[in-house]
Protein backbone atom coordinates (compact mmCIF):
# COMPACT_ATOMS: atom_id res chain seq x y z
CA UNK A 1 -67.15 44.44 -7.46
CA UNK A 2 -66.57 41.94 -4.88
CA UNK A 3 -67.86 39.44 -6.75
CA UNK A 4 -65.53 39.67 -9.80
CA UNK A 5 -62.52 39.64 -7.54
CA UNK A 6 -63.91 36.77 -6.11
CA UNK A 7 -64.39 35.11 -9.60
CA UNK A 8 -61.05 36.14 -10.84
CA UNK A 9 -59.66 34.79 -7.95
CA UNK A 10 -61.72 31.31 -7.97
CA UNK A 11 -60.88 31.11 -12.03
CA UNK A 12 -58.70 33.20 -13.07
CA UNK A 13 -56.00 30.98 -13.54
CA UNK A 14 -58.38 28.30 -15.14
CA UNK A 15 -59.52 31.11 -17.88
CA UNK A 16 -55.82 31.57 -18.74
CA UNK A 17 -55.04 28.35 -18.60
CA UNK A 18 -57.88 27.68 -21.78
CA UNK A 19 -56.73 30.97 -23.49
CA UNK A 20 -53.17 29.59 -23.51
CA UNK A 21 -54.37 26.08 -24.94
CA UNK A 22 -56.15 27.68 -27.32
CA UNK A 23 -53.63 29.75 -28.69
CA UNK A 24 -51.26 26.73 -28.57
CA UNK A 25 -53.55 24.57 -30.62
CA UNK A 26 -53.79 28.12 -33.18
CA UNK A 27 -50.25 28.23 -33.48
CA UNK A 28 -49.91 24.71 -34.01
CA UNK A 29 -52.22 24.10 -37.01
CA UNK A 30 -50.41 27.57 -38.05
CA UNK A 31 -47.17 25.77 -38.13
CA UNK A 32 -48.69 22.31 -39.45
CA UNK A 33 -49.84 24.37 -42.80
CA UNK A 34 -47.17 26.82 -43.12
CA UNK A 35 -45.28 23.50 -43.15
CA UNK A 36 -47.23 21.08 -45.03
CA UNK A 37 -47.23 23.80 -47.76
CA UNK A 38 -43.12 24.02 -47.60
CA UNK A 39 -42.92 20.19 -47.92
CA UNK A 40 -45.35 20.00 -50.64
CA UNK A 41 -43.58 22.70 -52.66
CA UNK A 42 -40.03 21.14 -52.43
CA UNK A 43 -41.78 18.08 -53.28
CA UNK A 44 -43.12 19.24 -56.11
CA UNK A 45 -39.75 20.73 -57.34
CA UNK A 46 -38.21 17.80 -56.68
CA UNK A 47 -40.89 15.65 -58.98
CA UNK A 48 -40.26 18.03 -61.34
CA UNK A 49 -36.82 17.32 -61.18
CA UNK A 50 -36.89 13.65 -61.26
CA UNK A 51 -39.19 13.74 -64.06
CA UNK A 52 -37.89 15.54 -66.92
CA UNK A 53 -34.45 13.88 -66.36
CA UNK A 54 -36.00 10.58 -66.24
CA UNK A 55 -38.00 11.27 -69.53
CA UNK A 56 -35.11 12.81 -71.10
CA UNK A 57 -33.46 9.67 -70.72
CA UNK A 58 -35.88 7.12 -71.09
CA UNK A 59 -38.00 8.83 -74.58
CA UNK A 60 -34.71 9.58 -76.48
CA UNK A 61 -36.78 9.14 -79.67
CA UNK A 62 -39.87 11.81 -78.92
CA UNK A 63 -39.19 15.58 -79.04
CA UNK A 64 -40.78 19.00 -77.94
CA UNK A 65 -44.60 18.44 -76.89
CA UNK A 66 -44.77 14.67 -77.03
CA UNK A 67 -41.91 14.72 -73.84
CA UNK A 68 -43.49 17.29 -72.20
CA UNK A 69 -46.95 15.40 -72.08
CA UNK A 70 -45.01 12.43 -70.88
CA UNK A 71 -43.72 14.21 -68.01
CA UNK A 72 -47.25 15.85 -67.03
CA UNK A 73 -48.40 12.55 -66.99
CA UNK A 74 -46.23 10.94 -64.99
CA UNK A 75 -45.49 13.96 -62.29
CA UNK A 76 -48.94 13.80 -61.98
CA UNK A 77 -49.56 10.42 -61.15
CA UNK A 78 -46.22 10.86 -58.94
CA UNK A 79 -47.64 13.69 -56.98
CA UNK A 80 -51.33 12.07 -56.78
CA UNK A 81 -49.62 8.88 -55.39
CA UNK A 82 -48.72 11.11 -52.56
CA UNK A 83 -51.31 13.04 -51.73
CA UNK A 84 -50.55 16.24 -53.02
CA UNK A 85 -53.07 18.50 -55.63
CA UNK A 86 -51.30 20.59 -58.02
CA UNK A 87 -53.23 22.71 -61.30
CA UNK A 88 -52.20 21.30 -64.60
CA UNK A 89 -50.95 25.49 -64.70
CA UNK A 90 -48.76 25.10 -61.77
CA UNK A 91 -47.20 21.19 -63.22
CA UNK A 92 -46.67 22.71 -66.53
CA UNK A 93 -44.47 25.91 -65.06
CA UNK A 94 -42.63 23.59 -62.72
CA UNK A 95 -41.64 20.80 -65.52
CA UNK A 96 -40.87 23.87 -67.61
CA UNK A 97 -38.53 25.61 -65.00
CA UNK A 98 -36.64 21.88 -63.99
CA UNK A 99 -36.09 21.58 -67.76
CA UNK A 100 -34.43 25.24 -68.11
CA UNK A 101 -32.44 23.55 -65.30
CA UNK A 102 -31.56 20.82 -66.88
CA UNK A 103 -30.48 22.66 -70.11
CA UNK A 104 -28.67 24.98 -68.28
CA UNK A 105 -26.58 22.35 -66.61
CA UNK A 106 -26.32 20.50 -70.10
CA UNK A 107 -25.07 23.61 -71.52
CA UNK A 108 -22.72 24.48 -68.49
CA UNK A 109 -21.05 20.68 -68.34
CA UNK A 110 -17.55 20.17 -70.07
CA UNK A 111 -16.83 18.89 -73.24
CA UNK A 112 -14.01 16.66 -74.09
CA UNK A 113 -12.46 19.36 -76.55
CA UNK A 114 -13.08 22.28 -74.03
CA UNK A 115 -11.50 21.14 -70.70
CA UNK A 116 -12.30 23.47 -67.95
């Protein structure tokens, strides 16, 4: 019994010491990925975004599935260029949802005969 006092006593405070780095460093990479996967996601969004405004604009002359695999294509390349992996499931839902957006907002804005 003496002996474990005498232990405790000798490194007891070292022994914390390495618990409490440990759990540090856990909480850390905790935070880095809880993060990381935040970022990514408004990323994503944002690609989204970007995209299907940018290829409404710029392919005036293609319609329905032709537009939509020009924006796969080129939020993927987008989101590869910076490092993040997304399913072709996951890109499809999220150009679909920024282009409900974007016809929302279309539908929403003001016309010249209708003045708000």
């Amino acid at each position: 019994m003496e002996l474990l006092k005498q232990f405790i006593s000798d490194y007891g405070t070292t022994i914390l010491y390495a618990i409490i780095t440990a759990l540090a460093g856990y909480l850390g990479v905790i935070a880095k990925q809880l993060y990381t996967r935040y970022i990514n996601d408004k990323t994503k969004q944002a690609v989204a975004r970007m995209v299907v405004q940018a290829v409404e604009q710029i392919y005036t002359d293609l319609h329905g599935e032709e537009k939509l695999n020009k924006a796969l294509a080129a939020a993927s390349e987008m989101l590869v260029s910076k490092g993040i992996t997304i399913t072709d499931l996951e890109l499809r839902m999220l150009i679909e949802a920024a282009l409900a957006e974007f016809n929302d907002a279309l539908n929403k804005a003001p016309t010249s005969n209708n003045p708000v």
